[in-house]
PDB file of N, CA and C in Angstrom:
ATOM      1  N   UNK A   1      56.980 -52.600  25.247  1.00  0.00           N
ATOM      2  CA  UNK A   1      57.957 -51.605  25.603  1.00  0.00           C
ATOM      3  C   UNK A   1      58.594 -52.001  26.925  1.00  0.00           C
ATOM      4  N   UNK A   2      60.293 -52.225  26.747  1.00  0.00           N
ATOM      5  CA  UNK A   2      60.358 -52.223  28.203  1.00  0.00           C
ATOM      6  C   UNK A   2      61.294 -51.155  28.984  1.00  0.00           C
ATOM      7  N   UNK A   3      60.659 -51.509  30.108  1.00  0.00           N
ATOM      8  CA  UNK A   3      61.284 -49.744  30.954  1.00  0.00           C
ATOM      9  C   UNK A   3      62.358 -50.772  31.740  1.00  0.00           C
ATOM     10  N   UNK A   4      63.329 -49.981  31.866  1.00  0.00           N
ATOM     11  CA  UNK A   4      64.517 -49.855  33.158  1.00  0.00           C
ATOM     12  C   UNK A   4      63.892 -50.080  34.482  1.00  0.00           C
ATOM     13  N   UNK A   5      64.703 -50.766  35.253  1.00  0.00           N
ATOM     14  CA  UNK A   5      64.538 -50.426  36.748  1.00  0.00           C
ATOM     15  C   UNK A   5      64.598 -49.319  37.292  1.00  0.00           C
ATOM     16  N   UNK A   6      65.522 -48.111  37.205  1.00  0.00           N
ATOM     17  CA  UNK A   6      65.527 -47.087  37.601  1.00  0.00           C
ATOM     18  C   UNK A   6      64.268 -45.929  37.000  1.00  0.00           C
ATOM     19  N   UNK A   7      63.501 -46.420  36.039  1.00  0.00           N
ATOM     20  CA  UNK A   7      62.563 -45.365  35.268  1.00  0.00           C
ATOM     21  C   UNK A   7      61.287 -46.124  35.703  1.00  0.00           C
ATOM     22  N   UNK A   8      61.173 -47.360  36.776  1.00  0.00           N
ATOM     23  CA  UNK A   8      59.778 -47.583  36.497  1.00  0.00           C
ATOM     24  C   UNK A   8      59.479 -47.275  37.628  1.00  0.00           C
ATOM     25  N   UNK A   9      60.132 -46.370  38.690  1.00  0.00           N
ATOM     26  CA  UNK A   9      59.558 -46.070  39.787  1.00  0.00           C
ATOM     27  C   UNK A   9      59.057 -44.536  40.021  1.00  0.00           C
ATOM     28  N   UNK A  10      59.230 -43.659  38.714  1.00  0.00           N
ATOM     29  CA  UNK A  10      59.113 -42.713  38.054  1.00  0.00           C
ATOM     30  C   UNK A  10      58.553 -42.643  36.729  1.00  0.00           C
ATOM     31  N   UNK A  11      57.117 -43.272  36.690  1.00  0.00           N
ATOM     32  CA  UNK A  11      56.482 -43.581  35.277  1.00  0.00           C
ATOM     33  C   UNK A  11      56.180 -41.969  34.829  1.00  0.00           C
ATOM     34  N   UNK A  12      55.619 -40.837  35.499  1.00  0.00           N
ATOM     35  CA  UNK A  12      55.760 -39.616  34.944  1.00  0.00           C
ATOM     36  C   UNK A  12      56.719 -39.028  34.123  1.00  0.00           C
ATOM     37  N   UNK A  13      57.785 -39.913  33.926  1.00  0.00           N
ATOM     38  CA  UNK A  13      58.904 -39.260  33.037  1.00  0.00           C
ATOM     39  C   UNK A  13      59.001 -39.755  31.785  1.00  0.00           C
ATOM     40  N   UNK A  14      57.960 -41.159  31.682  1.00  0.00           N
ATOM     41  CA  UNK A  14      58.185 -42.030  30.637  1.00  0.00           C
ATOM     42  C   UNK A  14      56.670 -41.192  29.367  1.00  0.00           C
ATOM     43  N   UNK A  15      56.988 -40.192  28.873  1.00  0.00           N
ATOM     44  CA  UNK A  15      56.101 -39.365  27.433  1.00  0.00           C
ATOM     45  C   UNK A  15      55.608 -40.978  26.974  1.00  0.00           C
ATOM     46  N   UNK A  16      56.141 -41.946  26.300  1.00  0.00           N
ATOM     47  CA  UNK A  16      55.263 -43.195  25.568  1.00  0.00           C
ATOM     48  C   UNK A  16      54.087 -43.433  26.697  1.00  0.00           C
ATOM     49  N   UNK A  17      54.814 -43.590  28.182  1.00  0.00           N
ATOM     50  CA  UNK A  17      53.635 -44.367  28.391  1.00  0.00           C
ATOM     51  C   UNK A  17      52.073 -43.228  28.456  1.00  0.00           C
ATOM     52  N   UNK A  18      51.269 -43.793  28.103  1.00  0.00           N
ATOM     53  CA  UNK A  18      50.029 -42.817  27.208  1.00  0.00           C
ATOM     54  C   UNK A  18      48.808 -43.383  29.119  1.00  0.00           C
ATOM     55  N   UNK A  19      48.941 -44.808  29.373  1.00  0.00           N
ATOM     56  CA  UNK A  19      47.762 -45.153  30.301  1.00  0.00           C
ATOM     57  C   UNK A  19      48.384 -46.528  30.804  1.00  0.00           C
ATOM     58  N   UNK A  20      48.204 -46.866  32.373  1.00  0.00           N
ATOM     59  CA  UNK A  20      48.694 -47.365  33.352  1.00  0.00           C
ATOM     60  C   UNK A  20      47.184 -47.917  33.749  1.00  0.00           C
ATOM     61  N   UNK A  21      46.812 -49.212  34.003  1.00  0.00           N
ATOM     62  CA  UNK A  21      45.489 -49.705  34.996  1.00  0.00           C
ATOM     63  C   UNK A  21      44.104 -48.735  34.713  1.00  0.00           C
ATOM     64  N   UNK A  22      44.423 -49.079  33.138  1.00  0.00           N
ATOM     65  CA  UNK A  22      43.124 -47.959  32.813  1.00  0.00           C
ATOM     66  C   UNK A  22      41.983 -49.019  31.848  1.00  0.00           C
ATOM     67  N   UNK A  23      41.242 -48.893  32.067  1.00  0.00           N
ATOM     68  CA  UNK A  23      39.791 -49.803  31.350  1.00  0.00           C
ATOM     69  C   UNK A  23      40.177 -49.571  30.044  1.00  0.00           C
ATOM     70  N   UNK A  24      39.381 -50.422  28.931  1.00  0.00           N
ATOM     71  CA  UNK A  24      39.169 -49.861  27.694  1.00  0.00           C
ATOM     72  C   UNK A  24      37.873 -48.650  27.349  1.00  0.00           C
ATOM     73  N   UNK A  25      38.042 -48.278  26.495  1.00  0.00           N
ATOM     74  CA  UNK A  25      37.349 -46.885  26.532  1.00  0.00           C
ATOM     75  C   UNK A  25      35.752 -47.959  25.684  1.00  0.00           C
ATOM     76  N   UNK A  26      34.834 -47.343  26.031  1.00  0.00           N
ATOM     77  CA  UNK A  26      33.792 -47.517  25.571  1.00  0.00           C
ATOM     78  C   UNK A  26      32.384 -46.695  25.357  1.00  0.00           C
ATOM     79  N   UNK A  27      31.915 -47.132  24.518  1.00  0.00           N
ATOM     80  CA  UNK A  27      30.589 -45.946  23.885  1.00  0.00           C
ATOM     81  C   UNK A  27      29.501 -45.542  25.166  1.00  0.00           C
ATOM     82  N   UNK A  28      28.927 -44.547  24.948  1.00  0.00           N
ATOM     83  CA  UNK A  28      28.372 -44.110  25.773  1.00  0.00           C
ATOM     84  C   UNK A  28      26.495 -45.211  25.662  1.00  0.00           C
ATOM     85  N   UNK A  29      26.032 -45.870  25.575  1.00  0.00           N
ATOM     86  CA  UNK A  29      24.966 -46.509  24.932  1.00  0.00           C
ATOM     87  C   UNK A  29      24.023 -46.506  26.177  1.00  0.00           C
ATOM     88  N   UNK A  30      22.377 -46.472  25.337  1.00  0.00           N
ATOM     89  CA  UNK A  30      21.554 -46.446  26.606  1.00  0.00           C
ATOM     90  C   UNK A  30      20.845 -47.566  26.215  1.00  0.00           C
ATOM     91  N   UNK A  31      20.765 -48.531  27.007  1.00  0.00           N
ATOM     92  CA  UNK A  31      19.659 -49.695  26.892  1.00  0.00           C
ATOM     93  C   UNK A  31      18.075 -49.322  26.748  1.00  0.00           C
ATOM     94  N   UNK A  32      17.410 -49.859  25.514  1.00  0.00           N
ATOM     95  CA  UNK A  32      15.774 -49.321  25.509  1.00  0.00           C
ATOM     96  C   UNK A  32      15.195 -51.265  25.349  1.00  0.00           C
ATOM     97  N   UNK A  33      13.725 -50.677  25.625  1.00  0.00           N
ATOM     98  CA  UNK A  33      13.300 -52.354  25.671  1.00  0.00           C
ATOM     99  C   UNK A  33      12.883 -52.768  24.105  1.00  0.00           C
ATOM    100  N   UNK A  34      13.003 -51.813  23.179  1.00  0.00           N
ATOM    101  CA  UNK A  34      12.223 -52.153  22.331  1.00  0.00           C
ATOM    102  C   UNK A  34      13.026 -51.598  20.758  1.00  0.00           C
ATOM    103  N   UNK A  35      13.082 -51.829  19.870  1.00  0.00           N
ATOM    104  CA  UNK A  35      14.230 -51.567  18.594  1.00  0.00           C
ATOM    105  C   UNK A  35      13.122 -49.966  18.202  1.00  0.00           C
ATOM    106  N   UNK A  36      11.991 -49.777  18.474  1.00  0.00           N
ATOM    107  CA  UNK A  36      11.295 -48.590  18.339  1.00  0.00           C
ATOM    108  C   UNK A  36      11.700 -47.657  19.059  1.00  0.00           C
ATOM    109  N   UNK A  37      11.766 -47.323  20.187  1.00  0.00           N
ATOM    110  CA  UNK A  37      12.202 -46.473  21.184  1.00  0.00           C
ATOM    111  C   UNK A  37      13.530 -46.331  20.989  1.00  0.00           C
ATOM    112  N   UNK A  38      13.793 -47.180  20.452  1.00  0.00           N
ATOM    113  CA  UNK A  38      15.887 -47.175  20.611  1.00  0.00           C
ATOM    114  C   UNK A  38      16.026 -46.263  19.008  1.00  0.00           C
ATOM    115  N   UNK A  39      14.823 -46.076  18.093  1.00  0.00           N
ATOM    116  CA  UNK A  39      15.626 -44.870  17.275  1.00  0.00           C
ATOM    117  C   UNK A  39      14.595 -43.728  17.057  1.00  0.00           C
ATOM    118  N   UNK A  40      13.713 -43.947  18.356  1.00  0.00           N
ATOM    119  CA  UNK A  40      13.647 -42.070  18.597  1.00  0.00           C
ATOM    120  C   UNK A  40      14.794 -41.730  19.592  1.00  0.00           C
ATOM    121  N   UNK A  41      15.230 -42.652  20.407  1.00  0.00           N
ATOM    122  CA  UNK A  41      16.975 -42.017  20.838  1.00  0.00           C
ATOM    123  C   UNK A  41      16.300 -41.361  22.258  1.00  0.00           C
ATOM    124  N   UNK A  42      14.967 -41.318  22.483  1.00  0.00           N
ATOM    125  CA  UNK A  42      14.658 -40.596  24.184  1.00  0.00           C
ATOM    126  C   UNK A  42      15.068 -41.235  25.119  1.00  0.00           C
ATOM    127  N   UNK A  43      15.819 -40.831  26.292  1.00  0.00           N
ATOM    128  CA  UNK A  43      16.634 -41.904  27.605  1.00  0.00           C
ATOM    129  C   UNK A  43      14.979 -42.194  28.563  1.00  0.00           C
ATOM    130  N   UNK A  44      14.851 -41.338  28.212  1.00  0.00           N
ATOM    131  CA  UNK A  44      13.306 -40.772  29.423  1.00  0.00           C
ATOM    132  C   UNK A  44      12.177 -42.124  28.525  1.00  0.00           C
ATOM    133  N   UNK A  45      12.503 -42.590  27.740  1.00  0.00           N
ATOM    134  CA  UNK A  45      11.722 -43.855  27.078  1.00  0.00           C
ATOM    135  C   UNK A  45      12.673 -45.118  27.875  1.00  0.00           C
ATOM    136  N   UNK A  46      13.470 -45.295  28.161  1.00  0.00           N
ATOM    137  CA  UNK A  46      13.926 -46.526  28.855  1.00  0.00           C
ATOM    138  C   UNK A  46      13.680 -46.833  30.653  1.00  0.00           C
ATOM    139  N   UNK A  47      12.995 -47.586  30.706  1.00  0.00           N
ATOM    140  CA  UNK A  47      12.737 -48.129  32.081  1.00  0.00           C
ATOM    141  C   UNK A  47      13.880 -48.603  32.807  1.00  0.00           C
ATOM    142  N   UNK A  48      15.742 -48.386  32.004  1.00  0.00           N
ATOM    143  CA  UNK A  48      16.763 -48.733  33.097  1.00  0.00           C
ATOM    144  C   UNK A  48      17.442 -47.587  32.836  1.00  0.00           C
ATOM    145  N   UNK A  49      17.453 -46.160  32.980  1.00  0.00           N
ATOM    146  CA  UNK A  49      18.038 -45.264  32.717  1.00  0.00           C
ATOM    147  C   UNK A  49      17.472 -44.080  34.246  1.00  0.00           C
ATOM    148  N   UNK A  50      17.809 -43.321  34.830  1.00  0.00           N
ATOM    149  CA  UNK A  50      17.321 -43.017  36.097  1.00  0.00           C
ATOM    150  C   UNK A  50      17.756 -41.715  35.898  1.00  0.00           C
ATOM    151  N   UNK A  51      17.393 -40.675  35.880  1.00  0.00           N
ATOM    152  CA  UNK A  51      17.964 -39.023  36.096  1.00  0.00           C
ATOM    153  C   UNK A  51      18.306 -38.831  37.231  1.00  0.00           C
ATOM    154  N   UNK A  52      19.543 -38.161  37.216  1.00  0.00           N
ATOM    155  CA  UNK A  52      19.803 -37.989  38.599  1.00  0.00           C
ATOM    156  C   UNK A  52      19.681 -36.129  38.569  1.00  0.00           C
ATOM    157  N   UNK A  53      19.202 -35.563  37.473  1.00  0.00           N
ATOM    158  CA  UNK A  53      18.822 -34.300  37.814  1.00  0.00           C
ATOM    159  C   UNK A  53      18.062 -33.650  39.152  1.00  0.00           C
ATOM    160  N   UNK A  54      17.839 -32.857  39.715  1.00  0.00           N
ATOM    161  CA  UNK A  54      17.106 -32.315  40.534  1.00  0.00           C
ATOM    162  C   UNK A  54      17.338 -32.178  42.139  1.00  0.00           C
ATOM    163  N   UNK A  55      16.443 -32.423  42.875  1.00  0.00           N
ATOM    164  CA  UNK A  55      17.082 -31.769  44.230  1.00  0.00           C
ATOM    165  C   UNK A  55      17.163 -33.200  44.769  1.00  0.00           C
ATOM    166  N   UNK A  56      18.366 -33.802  45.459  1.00  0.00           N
ATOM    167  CA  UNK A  56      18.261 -34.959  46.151  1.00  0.00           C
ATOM    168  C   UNK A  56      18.155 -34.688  47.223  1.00  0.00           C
ATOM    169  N   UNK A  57      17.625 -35.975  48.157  1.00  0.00           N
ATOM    170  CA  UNK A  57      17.614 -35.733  49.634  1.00  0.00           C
ATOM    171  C   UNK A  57      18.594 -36.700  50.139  1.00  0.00           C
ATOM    172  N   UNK A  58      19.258 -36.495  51.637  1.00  0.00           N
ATOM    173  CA  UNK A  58      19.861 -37.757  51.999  1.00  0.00           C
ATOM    174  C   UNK A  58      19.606 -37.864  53.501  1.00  0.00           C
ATOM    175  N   UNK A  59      19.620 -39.305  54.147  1.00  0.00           N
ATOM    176  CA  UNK A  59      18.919 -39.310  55.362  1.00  0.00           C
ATOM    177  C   UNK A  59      20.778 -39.631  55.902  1.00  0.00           C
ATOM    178  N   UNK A  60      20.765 -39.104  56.719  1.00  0.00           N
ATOM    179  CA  UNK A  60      21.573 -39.331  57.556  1.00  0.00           C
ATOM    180  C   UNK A  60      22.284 -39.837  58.726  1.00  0.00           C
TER     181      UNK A  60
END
């Protein structure tokens, strides 16, 4: 697609363009060590997966 000089300094006006400097989209997947653990599907079974639930602390 090509844009005008006068429209590419104003990409908000251009409806086609959909995404500008954007990644490709990809699956959400959790690494497990073992093809067993990987289809009971538990994150809390993978040794590279980390919760960040709960109360954090930070030193300052």
């Amino acid at each position: 697609m090509h844009y005008s000089p006068r429209c590419s300094q104003h990409l908000w006006g251009i409806p086609e363009l959909t995404q500008l400097n954007r990644l490709p989209m990809h699956s959400g997947t959790f690494p497990f060590p073992d093809e067993a653990s990987a289809f009971r599907g538990d994150r809390a079974d993978s040794p590279w997966v980390l919760s960040l639930n709960g109360d954090l602390f930070f030193a300052f």
